[in-house]
Protein backbone atom coordinates (compact mmCIF):
# COMPACT_ATOMS: atom_id res chain seq x y z
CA UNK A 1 0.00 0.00 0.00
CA UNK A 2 1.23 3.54 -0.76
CA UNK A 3 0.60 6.34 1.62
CA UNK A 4 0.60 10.23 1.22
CA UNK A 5 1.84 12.65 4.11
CA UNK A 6 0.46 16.02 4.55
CA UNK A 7 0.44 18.27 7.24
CA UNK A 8 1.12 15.80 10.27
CA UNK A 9 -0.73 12.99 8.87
CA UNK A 10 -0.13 10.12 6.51
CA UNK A 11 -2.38 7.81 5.20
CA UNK A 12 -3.19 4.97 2.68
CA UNK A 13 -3.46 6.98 -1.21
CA UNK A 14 -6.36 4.26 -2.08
CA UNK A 15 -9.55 4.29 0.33
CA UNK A 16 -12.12 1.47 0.23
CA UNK A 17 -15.54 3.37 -0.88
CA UNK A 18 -18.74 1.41 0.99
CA UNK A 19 -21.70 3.19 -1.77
CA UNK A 20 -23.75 0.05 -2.26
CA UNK A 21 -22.26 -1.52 0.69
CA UNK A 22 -25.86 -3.08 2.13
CA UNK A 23 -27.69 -1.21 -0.04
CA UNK A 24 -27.82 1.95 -2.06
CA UNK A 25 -29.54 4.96 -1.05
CA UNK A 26 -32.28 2.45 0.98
CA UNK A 27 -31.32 -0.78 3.04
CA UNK A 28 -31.06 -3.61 1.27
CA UNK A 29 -30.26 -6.66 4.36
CA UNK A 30 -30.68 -9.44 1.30
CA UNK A 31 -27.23 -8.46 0.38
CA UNK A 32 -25.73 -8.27 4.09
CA UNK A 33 -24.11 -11.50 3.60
CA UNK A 34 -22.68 -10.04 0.41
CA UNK A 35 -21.65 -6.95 1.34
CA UNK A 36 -19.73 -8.57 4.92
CA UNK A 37 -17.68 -10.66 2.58
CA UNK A 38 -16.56 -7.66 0.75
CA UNK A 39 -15.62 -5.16 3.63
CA UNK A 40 -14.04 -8.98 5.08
CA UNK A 41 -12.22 -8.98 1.80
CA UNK A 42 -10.95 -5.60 2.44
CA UNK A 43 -9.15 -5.69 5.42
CA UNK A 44 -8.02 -9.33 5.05
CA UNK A 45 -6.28 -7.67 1.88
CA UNK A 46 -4.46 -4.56 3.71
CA UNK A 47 -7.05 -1.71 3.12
CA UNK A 48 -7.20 0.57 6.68
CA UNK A 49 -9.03 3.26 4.99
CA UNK A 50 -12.42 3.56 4.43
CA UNK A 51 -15.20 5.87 3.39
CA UNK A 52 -18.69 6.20 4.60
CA UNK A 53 -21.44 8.14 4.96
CA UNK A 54 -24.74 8.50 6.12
CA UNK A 55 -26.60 8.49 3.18
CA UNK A 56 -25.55 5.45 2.20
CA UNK A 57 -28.05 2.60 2.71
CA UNK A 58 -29.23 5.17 4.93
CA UNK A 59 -26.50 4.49 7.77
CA UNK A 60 -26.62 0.86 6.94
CA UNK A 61 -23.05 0.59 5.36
CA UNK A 62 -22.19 2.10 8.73
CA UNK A 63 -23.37 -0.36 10.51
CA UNK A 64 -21.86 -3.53 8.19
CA UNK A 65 -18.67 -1.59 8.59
CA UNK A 66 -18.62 -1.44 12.07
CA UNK A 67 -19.46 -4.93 12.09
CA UNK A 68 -16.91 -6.11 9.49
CA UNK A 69 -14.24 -4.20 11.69
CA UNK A 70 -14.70 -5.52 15.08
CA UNK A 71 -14.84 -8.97 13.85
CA UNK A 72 -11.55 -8.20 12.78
CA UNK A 73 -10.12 -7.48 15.68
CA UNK A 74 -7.99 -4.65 13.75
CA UNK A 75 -7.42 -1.82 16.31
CA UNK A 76 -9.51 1.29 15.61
CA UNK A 77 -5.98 3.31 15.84
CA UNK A 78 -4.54 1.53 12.96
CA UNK A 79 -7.67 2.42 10.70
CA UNK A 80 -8.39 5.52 8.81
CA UNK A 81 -12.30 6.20 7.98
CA UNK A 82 -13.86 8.83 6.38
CA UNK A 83 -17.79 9.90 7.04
CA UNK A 84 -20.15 12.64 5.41
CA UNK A 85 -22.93 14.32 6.61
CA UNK A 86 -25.87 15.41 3.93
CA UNK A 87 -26.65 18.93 3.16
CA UNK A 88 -30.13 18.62 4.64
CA UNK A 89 -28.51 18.08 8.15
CA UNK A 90 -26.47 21.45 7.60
CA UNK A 91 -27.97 23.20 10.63
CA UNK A 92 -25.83 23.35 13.60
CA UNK A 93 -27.64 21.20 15.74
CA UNK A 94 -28.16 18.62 12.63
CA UNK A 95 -24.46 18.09 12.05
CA UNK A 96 -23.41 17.79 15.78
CA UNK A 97 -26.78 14.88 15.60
CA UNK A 98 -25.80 13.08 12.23
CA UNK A 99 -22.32 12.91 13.36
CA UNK A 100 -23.43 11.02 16.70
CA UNK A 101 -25.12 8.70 14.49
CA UNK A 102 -22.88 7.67 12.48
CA UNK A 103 -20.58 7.07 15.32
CA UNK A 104 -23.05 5.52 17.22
CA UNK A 105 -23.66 3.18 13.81
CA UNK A 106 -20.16 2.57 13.30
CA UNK A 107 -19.33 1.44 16.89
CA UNK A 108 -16.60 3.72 17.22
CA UNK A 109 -15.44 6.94 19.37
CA UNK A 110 -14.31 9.58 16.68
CA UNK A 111 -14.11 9.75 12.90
CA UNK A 112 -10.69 10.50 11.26
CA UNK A 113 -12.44 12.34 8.51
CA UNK A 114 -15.76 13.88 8.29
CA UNK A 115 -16.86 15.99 5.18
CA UNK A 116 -19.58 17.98 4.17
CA UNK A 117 -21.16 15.40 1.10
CA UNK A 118 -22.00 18.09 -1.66
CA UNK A 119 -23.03 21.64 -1.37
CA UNK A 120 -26.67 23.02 -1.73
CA UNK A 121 -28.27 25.63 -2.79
CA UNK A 122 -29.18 27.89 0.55
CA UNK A 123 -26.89 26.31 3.46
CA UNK A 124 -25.73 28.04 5.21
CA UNK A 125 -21.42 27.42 5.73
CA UNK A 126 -20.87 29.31 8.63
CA UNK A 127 -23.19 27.60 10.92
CA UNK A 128 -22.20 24.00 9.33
CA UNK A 129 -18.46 24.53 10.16
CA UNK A 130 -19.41 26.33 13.74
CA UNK A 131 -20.63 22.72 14.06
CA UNK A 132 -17.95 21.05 12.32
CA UNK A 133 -15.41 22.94 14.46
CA UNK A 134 -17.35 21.84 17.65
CA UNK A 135 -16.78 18.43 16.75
CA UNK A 136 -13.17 18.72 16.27
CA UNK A 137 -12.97 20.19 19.50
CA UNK A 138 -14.75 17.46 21.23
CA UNK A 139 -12.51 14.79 20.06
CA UNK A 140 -15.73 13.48 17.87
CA UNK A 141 -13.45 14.03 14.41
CA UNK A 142 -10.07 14.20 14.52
CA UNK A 143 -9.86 16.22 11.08
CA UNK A 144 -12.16 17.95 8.53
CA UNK A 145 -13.33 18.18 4.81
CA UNK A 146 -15.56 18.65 2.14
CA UNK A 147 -16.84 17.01 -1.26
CA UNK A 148 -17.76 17.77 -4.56
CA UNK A 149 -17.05 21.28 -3.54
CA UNK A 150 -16.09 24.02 -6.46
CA UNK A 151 -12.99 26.70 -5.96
CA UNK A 152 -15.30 29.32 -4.46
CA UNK A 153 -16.91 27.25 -2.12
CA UNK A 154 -13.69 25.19 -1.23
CA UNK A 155 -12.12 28.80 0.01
CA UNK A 156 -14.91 29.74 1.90
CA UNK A 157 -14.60 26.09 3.51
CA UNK A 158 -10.61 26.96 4.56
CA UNK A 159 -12.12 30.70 5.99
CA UNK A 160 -14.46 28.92 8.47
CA UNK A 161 -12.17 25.90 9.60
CA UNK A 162 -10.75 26.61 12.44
CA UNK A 163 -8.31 23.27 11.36
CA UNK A 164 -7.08 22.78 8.08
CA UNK A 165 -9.22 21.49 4.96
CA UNK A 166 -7.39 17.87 4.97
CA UNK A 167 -9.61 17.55 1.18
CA UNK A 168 -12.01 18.21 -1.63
CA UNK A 169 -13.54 14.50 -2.39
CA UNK A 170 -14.36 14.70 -6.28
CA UNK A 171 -15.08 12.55 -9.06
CA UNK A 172 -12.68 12.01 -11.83
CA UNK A 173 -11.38 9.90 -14.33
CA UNK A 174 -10.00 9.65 -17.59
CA UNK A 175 -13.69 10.91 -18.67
CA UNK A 176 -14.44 13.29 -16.01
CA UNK A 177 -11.80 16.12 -16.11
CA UNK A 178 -14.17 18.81 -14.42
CA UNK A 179 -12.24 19.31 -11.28
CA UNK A 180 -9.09 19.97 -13.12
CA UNK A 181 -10.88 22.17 -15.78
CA UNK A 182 -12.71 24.37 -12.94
CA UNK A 183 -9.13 24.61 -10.88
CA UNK A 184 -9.76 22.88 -7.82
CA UNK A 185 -6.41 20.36 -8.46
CA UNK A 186 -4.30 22.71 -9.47
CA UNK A 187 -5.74 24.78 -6.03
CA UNK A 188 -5.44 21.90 -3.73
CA UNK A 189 -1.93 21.12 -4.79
CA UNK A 190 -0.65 24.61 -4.48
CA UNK A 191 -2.25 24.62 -0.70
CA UNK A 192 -2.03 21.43 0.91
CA UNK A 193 -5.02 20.07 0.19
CA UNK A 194 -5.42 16.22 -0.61
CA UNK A 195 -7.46 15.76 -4.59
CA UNK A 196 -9.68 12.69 -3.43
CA UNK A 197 -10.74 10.63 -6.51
CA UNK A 198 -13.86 9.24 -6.53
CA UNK A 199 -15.54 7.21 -9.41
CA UNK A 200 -11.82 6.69 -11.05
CA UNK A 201 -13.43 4.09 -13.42
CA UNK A 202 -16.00 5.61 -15.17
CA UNK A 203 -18.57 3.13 -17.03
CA UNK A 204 -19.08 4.82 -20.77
CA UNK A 205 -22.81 5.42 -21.35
């Protein structure tokens, strides 16, 4: 496995993604058994970072994660794993409550990485990272982010962190070029900012 330092961290360059992990946007238990082998698969293989969230099977791939994990017996210290929170839990009181969730779904005590999942139209940033920033301080997540977050929103992120923006999650592949074209790579490399791929093979319609 190859890793990637920045700041005072370092950490694995490839994540394992959990969308469709025990469902996709609903639960889906039929493929539990399915889904257990694959996270199994996972960590029997080396992978210590993975990414979450709390849309997806509606907190149910947190809760096959957490599972897959403790039957491990890996130690939560040697794992790296990512978490979102939706825009429609962007209220202050929401994130501090989604974020409790998924760490209450997940089995665990903090979250390495928690990011905002996409930006929408009308939230409000300052009171989402007054929350984010709370968490941080509570030991709850250890460092912040944001996905699928454009150059003038990504800045606007870095104002209200009271930590440093660890990344921008984005998609691209050899198809999808629109985070370089908009200068958000180019940004993130020139300011310490970790480019996280997502949907790096990208089925042709």
């Amino acid at each position: 496995m190859k890793y990637e330092s920045i700041h005072t961290l370092t950490l694995p360059k490839l994540g394992f993604g959990t969308w469709k992990i025990g469902g996709e946007s609903f639960a889906d238990p039929s493929t539990d058994s399915v889904s257990l082998a694959a996270l199994r698969s996972a960590l029997d293989l080396g992978y210590s970072h993975f990414d979450t969230a709390e849309m997806y099977a509606n907190g149910h791939s947190d809760e096959l994660l957490g599972q897959a994990i403790r039957a491990s017996k890996i130690k939560r210290e040697n794992l790296f794993i990512t978490s979102k929170v939706i825009p429609s839990h962007s209220k202050y009181e929401q994130v501090l409550r989604s974020c409790e969730n998924s760490l209450r779904r997940l089995g665990m005590d903090y979250l390495d990485l928690y990011l905002i999942h996409w930006p929408e139209a009308g939230m409000k940033l300052e009171d989402t990272f007054r929350a984010l920033n709370k968490l941080v301080q509570d030991g709850k997540v250890k460092h912040l982010g944001v996905s699928n977050f454009k150059l003038d929103l990504l800045k606007r992120s870095q104002e209200l962190s009271e930590t440093p923006i660890l990344t921008d999650q984005v998609p691209y592949s050899l198809r999808d070029r629109s985070y370089v074209k908009n200068g958000v790579l180019k940004y993130c490399q020139q300011s310490d900012i970790l480019f996280t791929a997502y949907s790096l093979i990208d089925e042709a319609n």
